[in-house]
C-alpha atoms as a PDB file:
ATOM      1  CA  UNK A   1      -0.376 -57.792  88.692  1.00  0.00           C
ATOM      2  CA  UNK A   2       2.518 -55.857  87.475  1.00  0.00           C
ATOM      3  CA  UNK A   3       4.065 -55.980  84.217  1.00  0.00           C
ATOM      4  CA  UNK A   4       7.164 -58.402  85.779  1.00  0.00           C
ATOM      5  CA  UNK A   5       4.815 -61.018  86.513  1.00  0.00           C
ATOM      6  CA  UNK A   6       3.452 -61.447  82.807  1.00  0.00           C
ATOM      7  CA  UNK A   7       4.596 -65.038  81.862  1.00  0.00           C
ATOM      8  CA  UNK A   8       6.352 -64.933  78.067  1.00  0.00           C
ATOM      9  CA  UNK A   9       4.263 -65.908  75.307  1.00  0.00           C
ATOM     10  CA  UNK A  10       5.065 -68.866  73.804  1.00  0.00           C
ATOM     11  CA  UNK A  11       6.682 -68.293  70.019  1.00  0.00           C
ATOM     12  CA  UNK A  12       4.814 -69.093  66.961  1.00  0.00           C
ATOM     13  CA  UNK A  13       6.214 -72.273  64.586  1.00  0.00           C
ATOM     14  CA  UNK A  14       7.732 -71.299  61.467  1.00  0.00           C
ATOM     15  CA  UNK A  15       5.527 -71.704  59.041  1.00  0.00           C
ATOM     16  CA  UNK A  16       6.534 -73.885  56.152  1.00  0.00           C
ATOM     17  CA  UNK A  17       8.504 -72.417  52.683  1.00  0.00           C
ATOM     18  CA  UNK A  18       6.161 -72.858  49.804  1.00  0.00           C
ATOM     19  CA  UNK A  19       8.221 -75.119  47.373  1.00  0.00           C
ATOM     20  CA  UNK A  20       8.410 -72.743  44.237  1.00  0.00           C
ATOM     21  CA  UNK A  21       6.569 -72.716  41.162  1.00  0.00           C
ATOM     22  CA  UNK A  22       7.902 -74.816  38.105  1.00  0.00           C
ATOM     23  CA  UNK A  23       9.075 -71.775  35.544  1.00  0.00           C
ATOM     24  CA  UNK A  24       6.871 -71.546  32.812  1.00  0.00           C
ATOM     25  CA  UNK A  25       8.340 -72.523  29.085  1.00  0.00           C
ATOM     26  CA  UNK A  26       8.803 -69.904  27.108  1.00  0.00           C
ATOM     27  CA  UNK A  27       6.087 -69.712  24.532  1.00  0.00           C
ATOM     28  CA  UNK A  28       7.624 -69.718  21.000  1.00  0.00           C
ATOM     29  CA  UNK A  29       7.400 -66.564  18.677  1.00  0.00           C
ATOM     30  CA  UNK A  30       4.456 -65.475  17.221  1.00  0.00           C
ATOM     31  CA  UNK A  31       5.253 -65.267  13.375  1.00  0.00           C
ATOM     32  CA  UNK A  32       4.657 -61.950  12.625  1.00  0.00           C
ATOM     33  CA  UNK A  33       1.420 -60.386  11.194  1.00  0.00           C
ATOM     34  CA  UNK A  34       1.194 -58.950   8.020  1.00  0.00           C
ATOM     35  CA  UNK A  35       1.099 -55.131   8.324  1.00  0.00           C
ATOM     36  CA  UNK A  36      -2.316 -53.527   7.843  1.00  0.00           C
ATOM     37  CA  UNK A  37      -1.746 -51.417   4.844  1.00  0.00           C
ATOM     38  CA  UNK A  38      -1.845 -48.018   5.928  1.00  0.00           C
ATOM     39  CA  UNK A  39      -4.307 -45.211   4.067  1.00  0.00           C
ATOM     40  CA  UNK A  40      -1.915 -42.225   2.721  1.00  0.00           C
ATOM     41  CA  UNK A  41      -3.542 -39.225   1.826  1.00  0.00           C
ATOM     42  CA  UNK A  42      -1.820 -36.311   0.249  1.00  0.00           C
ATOM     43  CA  UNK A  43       1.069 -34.035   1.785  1.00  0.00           C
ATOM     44  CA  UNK A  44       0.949 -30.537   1.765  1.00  0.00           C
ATOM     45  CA  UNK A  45       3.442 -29.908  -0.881  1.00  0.00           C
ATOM     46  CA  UNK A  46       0.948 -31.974  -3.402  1.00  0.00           C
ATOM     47  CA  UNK A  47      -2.256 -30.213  -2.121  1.00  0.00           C
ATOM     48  CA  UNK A  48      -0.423 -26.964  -2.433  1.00  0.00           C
ATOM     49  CA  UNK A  49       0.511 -28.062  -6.154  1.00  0.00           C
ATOM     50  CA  UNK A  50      -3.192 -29.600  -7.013  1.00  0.00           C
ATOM     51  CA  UNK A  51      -4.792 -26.035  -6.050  1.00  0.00           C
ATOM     52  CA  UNK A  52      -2.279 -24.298  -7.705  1.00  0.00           C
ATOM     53  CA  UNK A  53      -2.786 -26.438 -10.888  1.00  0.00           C
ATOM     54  CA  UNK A  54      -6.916 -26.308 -10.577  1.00  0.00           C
ATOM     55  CA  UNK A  55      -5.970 -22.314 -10.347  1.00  0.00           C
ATOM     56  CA  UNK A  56      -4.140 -22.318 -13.514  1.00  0.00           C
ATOM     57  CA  UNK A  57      -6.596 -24.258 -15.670  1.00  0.00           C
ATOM     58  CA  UNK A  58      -9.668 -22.098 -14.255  1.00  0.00           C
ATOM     59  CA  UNK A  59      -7.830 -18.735 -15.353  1.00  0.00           C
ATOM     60  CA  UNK A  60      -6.206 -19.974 -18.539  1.00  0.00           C
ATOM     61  CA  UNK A  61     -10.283 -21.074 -19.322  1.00  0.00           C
ATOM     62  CA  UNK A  62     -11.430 -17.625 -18.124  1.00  0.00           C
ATOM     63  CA  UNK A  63      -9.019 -16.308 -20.860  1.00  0.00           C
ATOM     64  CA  UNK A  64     -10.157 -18.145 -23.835  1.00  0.00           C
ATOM     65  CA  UNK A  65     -13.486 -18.504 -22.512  1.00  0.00           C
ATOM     66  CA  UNK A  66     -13.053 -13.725 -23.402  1.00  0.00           C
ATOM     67  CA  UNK A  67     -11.072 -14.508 -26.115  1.00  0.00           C
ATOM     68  CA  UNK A  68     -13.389 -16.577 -27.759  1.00  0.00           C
ATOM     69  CA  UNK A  69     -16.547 -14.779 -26.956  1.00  0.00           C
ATOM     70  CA  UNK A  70     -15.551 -11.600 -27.313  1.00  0.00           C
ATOM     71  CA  UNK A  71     -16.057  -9.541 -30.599  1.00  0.00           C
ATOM     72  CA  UNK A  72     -12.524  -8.251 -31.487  1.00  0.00           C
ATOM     73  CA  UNK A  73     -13.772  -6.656 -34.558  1.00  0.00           C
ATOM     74  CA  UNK A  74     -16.103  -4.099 -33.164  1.00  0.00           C
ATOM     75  CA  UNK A  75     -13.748  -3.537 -30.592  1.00  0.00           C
ATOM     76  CA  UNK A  76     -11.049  -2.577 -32.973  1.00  0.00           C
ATOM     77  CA  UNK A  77     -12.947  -0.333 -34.767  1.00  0.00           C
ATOM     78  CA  UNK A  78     -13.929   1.690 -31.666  1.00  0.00           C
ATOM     79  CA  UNK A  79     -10.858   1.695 -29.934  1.00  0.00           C
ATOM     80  CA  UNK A  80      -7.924   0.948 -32.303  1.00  0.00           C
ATOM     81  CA  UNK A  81      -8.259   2.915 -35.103  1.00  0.00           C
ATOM     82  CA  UNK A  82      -4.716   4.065 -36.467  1.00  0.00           C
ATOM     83  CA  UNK A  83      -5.798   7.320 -37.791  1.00  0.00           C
ATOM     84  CA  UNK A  84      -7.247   8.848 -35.269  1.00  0.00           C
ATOM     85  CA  UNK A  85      -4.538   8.035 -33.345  1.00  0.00           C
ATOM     86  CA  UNK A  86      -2.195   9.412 -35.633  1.00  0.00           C
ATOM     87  CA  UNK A  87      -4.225  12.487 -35.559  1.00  0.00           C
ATOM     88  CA  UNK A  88      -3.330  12.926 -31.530  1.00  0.00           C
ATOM     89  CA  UNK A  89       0.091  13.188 -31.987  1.00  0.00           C
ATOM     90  CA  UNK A  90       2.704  15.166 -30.852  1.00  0.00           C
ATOM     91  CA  UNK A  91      -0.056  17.139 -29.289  1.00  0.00           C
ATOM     92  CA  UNK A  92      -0.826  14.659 -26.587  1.00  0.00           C
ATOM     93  CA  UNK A  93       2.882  14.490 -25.625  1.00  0.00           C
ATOM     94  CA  UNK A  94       4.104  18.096 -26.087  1.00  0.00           C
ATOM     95  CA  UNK A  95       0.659  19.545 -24.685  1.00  0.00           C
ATOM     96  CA  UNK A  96      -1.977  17.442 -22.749  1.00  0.00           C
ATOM     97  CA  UNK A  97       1.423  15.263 -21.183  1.00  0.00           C
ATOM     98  CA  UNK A  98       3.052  18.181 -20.580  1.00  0.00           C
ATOM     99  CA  UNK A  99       0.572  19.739 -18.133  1.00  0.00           C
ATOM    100  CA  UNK A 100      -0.252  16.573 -16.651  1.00  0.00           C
ATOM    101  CA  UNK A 101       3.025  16.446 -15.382  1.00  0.00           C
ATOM    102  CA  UNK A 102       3.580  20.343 -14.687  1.00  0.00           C
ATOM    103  CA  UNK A 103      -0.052  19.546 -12.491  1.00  0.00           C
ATOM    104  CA  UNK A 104       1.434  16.789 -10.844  1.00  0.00           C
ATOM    105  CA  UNK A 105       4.725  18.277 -10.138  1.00  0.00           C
ATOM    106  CA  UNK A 106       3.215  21.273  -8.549  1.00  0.00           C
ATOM    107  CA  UNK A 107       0.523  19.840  -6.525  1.00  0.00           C
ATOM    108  CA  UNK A 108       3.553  16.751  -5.334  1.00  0.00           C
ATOM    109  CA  UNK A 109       5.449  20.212  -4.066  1.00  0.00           C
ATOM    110  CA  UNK A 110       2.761  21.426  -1.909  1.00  0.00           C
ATOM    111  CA  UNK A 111       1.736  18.553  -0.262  1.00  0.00           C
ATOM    112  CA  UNK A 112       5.291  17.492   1.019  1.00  0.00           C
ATOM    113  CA  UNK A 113       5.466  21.316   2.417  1.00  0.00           C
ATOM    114  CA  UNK A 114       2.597  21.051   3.878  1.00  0.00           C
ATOM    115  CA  UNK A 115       2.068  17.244   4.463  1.00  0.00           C
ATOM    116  CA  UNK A 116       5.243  18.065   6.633  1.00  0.00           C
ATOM    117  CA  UNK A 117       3.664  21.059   9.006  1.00  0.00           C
ATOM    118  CA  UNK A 118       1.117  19.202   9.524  1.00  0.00           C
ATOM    119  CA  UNK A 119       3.020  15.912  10.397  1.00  0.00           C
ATOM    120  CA  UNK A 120       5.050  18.071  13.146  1.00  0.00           C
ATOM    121  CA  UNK A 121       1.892  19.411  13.926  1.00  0.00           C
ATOM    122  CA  UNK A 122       0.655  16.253  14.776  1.00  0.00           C
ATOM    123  CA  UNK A 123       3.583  14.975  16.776  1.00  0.00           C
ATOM    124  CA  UNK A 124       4.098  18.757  18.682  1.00  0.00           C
ATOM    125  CA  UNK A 125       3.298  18.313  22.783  1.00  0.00           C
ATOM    126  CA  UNK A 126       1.309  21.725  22.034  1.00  0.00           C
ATOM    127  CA  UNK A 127      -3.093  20.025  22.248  1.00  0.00           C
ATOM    128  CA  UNK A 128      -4.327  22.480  19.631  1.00  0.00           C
ATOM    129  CA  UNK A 129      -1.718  21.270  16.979  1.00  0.00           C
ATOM    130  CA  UNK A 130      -2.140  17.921  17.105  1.00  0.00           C
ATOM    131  CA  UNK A 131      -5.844  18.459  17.015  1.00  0.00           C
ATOM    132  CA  UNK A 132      -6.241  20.540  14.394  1.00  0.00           C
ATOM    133  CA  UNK A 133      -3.651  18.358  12.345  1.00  0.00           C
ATOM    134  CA  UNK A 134      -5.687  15.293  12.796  1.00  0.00           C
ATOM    135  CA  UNK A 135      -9.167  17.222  11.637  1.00  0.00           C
ATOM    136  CA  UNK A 136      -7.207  17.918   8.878  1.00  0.00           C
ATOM    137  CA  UNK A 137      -6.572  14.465   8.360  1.00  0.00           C
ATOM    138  CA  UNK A 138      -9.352  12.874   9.071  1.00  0.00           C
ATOM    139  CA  UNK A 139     -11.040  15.738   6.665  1.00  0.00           C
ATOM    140  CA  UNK A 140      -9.231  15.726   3.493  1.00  0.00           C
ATOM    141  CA  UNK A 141      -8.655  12.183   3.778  1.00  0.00           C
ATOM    142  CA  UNK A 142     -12.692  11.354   3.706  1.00  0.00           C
ATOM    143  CA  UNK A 143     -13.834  13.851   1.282  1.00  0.00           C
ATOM    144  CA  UNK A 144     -13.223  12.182  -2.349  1.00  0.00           C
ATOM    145  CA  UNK A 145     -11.205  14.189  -4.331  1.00  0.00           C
ATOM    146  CA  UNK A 146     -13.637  14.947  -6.936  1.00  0.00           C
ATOM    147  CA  UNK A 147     -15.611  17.684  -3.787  1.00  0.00           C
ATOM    148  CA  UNK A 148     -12.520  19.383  -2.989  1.00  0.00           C
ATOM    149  CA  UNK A 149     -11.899  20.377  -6.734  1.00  0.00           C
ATOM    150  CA  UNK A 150     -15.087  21.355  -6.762  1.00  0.00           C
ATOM    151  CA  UNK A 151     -15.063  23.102  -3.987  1.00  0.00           C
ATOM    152  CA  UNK A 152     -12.006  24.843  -4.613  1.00  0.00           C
ATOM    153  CA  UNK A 153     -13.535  26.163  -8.251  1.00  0.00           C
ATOM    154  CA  UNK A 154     -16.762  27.008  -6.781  1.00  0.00           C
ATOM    155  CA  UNK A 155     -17.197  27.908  -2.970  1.00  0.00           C
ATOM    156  CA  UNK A 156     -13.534  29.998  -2.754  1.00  0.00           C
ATOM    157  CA  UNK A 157     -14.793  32.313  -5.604  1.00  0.00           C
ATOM    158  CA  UNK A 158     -17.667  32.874  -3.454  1.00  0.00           C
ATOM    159  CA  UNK A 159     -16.767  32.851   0.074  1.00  0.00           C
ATOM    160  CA  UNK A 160     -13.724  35.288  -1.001  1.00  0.00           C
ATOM    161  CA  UNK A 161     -15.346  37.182  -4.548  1.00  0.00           C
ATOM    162  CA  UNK A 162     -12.740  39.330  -6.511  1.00  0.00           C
ATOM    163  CA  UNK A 163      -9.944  37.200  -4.662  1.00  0.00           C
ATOM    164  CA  UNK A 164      -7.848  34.870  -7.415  1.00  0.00           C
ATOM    165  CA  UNK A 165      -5.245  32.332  -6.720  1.00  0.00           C
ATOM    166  CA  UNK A 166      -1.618  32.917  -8.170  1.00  0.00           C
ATOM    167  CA  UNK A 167      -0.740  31.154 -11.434  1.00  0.00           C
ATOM    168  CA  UNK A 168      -4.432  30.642 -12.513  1.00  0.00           C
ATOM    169  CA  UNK A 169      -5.466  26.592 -13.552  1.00  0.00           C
ATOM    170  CA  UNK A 170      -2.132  26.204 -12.373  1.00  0.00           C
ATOM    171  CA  UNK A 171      -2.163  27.241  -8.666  1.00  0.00           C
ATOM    172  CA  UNK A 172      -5.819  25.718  -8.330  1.00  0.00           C
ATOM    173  CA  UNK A 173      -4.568  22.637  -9.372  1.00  0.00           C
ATOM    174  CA  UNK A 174      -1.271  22.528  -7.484  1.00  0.00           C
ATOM    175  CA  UNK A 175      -4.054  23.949  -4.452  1.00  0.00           C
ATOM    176  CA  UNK A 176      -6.265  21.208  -4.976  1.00  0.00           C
ATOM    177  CA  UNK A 177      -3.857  18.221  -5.223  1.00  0.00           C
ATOM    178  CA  UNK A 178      -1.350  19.641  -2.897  1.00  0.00           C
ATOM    179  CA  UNK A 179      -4.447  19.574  -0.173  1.00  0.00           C
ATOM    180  CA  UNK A 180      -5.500  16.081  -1.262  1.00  0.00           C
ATOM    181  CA  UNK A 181      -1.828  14.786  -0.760  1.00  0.00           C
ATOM    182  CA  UNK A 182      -0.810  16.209   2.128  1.00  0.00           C
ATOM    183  CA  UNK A 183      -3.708  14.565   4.115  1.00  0.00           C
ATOM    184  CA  UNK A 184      -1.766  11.127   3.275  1.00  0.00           C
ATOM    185  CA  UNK A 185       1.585  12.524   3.120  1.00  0.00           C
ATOM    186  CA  UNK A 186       1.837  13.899   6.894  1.00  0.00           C
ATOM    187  CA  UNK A 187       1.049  10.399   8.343  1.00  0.00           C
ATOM    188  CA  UNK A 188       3.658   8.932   5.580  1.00  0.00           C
ATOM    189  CA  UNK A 189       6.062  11.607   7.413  1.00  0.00           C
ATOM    190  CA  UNK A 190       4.740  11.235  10.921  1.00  0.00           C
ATOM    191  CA  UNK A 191       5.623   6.994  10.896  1.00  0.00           C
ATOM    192  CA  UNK A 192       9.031   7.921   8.966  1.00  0.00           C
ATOM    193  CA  UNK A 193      10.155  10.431  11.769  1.00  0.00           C
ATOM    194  CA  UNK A 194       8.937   8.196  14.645  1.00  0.00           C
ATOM    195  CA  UNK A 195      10.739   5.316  12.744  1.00  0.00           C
ATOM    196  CA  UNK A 196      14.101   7.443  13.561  1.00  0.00           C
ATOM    197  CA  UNK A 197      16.076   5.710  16.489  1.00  0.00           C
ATOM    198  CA  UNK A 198      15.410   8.355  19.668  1.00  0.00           C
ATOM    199  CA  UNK A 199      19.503   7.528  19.953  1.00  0.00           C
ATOM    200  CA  UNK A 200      19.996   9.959  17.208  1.00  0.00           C
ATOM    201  CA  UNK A 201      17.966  13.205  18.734  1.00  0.00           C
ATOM    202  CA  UNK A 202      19.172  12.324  22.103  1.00  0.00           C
ATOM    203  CA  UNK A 203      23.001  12.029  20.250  1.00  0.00           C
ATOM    204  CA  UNK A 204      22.008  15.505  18.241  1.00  0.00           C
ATOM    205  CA  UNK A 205      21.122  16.869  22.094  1.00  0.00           C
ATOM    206  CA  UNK A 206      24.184  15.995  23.266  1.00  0.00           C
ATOM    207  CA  UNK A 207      25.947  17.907  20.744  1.00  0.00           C
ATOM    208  CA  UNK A 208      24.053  21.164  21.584  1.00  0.00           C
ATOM    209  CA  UNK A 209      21.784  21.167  19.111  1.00  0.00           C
ATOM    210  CA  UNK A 210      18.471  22.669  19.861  1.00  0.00           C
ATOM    211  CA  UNK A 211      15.091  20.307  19.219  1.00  0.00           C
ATOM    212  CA  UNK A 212      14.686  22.385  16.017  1.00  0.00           C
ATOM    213  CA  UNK A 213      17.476  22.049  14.442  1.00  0.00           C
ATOM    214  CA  UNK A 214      17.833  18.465  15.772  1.00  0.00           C
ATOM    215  CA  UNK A 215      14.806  17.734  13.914  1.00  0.00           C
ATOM    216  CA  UNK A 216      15.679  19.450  11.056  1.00  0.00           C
ATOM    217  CA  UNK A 217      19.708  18.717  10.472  1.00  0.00           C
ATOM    218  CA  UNK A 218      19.252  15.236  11.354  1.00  0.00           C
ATOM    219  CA  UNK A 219      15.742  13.786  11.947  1.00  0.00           C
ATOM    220  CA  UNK A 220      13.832  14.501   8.669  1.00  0.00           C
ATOM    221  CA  UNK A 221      16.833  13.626   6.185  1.00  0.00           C
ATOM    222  CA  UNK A 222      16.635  10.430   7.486  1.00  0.00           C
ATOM    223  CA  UNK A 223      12.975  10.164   8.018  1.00  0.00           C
ATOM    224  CA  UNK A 224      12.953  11.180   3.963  1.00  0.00           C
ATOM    225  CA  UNK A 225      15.001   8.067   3.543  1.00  0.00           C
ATOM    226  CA  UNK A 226      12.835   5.950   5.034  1.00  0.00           C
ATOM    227  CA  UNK A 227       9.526   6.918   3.402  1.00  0.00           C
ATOM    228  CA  UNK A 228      10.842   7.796  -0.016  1.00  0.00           C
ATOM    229  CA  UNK A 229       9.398   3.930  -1.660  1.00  0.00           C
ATOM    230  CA  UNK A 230       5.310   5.559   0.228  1.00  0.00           C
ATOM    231  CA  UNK A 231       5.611   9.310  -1.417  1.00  0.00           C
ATOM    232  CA  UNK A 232       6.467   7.737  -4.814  1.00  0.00           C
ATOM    233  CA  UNK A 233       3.238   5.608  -4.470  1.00  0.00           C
ATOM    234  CA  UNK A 234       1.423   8.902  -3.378  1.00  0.00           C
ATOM    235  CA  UNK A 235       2.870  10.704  -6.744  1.00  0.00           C
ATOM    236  CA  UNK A 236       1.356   8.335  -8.589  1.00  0.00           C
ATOM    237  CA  UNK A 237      -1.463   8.854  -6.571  1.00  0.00           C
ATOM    238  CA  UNK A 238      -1.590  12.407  -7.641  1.00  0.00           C
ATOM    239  CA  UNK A 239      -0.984  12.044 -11.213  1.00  0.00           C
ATOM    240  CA  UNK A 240      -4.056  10.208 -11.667  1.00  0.00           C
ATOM    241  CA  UNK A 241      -5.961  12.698  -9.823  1.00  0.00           C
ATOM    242  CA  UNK A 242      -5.039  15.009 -12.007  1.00  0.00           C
ATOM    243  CA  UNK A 243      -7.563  14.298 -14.221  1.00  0.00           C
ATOM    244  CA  UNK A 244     -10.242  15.905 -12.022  1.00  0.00           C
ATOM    245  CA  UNK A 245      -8.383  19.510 -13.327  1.00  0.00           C
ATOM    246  CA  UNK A 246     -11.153  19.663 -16.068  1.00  0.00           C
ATOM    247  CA  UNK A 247     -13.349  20.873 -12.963  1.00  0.00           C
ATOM    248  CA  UNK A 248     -11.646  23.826 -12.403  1.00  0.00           C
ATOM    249  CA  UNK A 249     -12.510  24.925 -16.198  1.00  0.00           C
ATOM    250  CA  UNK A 250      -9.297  24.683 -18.490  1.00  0.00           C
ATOM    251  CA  UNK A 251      -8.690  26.559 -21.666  1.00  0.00           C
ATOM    252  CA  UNK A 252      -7.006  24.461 -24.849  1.00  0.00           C
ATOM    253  CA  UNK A 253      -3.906  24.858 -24.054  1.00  0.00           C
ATOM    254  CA  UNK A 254      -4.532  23.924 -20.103  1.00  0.00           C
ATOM    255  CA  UNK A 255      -5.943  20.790 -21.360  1.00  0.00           C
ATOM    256  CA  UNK A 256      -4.529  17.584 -19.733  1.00  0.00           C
ATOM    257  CA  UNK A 257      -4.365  13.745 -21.100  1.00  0.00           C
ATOM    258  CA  UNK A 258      -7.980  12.770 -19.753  1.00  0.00           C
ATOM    259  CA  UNK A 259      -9.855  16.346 -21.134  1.00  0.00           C
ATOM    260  CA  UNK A 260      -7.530  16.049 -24.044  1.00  0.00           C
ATOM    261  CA  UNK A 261      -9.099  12.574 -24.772  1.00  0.00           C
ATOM    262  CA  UNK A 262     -12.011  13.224 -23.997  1.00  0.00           C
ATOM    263  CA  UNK A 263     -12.751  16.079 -26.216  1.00  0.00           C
ATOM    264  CA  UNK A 264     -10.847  14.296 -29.258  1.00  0.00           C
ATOM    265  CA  UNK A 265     -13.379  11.373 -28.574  1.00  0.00           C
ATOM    266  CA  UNK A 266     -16.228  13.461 -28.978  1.00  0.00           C
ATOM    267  CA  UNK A 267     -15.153  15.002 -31.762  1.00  0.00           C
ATOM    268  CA  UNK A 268     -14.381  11.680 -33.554  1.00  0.00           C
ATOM    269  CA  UNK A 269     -16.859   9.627 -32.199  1.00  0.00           C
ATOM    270  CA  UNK A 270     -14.540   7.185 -31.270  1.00  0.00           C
ATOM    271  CA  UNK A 271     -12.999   5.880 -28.617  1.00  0.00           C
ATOM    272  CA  UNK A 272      -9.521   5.910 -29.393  1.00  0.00           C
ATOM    273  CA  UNK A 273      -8.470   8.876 -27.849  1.00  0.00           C
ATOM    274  CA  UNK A 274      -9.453   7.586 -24.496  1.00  0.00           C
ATOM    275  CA  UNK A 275      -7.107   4.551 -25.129  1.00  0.00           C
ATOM    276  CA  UNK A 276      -4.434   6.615 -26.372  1.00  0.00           C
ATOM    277  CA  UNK A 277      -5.008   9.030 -23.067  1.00  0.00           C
ATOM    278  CA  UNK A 278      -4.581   5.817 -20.961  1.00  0.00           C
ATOM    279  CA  UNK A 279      -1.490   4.534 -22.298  1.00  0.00           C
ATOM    280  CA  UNK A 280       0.413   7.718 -21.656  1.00  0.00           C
ATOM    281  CA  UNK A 281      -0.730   7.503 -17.706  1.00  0.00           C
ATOM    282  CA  UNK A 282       0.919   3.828 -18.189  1.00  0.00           C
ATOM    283  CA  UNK A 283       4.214   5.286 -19.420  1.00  0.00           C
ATOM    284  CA  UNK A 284       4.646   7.338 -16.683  1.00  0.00           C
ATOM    285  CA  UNK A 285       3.184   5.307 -13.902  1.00  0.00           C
ATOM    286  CA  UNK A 286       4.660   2.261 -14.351  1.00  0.00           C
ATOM    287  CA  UNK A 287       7.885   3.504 -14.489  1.00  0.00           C
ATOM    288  CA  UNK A 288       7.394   5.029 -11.590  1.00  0.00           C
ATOM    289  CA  UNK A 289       6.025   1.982  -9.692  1.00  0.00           C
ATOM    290  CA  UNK A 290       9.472   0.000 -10.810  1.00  0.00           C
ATOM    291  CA  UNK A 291      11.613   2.614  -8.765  1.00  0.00           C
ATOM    292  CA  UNK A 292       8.925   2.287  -5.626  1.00  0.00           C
ATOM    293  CA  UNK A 293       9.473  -1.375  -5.445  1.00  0.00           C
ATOM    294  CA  UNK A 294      13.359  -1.220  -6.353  1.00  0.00           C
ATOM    295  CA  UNK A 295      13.189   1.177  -3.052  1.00  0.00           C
ATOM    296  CA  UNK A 296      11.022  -0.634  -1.072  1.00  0.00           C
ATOM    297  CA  UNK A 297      13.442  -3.729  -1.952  1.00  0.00           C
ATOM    298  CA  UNK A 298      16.831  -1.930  -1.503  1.00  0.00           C
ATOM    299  CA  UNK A 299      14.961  -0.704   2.293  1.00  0.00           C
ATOM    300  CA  UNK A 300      14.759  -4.246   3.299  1.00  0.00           C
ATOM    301  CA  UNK A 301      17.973  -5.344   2.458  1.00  0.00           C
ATOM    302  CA  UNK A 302      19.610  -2.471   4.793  1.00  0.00           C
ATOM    303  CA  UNK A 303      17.009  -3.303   7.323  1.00  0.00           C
ATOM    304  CA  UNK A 304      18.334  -7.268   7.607  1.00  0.00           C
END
């Protein structure tokens, strides 16, 4: 049978609509519950201001806790006695001061000669250079300074014997703390120089000037600029180290402030030439740390 002779199948009744649902009433509004009350705890700002305040009260009680226990009287008497003190002066200022500085001074000069070869050293495309340069480093930057001043008055004598170093205490101690500085003074220099924007050697370049004299003329002034707050911090460094001089043997007059204490305190049996010593490294360091951070400041404010 072909698909012609299929008789049509017959159509389905419609089925019935379903009457619709009755809406449902609206139910009325719930009154509304009481709100849970809700546990705060503290912000930030008053946990910041709780520790600072439980700070406070444990180092104020720390104070009187030394003030109280402490016996001020014996103290005095070993440390604060107005004669001796008296005694010191002007010597401490016109002599053991005086060298201190002349120590410091000289031994500052040679390691920002130095600390400067060996900072080109250690940026130089040349292997050796930057090799040695970093044993240097790593050397004089490990040893404390207390072996190389020993080393300087006691294993040069012998390793060279009838050989002696120009200016005498002097040039040992300008040797000694000119080596200890320039260790941390050529990395001071290396970051300043590599702080330079490379627009101002390739500028320099471009204005025929050779990679010497670029670096010279127009690299390290500003370099000097930059790291001027750090070699402060490392003169300080080096007038505190001066106080290792007394290992190089010093006559009377070659005496600086901690020998010059030191022997007055032995002599007196009292420790008030030590204090007195102290105070005149505080009036020249802390000076000096006001015009590092007055630096450092003034830096930043170019920077942004």
């Amino acid at each position: 049978m072909s698909e012609l002779d299929v008789p049509p199948q017959p159509k389905q009744p419609k089925q019935p609509k379903q009457p619709k649902q009755p809406k449902q009433p609206k139910q009325p509004n719930q009154p509304n519950q009481p709100n849970q009350p809700k546990k705060k705890g503290l912000t930030r700002r008053q946990r910041r201001r709780l520790s600072r305040g439980i700070q406070y009260v444990v180092f104020v009680a720390a104070v009187i806790a030394v003030a109280v226990t402490a016996d001020w009287g014996r103290l005095r008497n070993q440390f604060a006695q107005g004669s001796i003190a008296r005694q010191m002066f002007p010597d401490v200022i016109t002599l053991a001061l005086k060298n201190t500085v002349l120590f410091t001074v000289s031994g500052f000069a040679v390691g920002v000669v130095l600390g400067l070869v060996v900072a080109l050293m250690r940026l130089s495309s040349v292997g050796p250079y930057r090799w040695l340069a970093g044993v240097y480093i790593e050397i004089f930057r490990g040893l404390p300074a207390l072996l190389i001043f020993v080393f300087i008055a006691v294993a040069v004598p012998l390793a060279f014997p009838g050989t002696e170093i120009p200016g005498g205490t002097y040039g040992k101690a300008a040797l000694g703390l000119g080596l200890i500085g320039a260790a941390y003074m050529a990395e001071t220099f290396r970051a300043g120089i590599q702080a330079v924007p490379k627009g101002q050697t390739e500028a320099a370049r471009s204005l025929g000037f050779s990679p010497a004299r670029a670096m010279i003329s127009i690299i390290i002034p500003q370099a000097v600029r930059i790291i001027l707050p750090p070699l402060t911090n490392e003169l300080i460094m080096l007038f505190k180290d001066s106080s290792l001089v007394l290992l190089l043997g010093v006559t009377l007059e070659e005496r600086e402030l901690s020998k010059f204490g030191r022997d007055l305190a032995s002599t007196t049996a009292n420790s008030t030439p030590i204090l007195v010593a102290g105070l005149c490294y505080l009036l020249v360091t802390i000076p000096l740390g006001i015009v590092a951070r007055r630096m450092e400041a003034k830096a930043q404010k170019e920077i942004t």
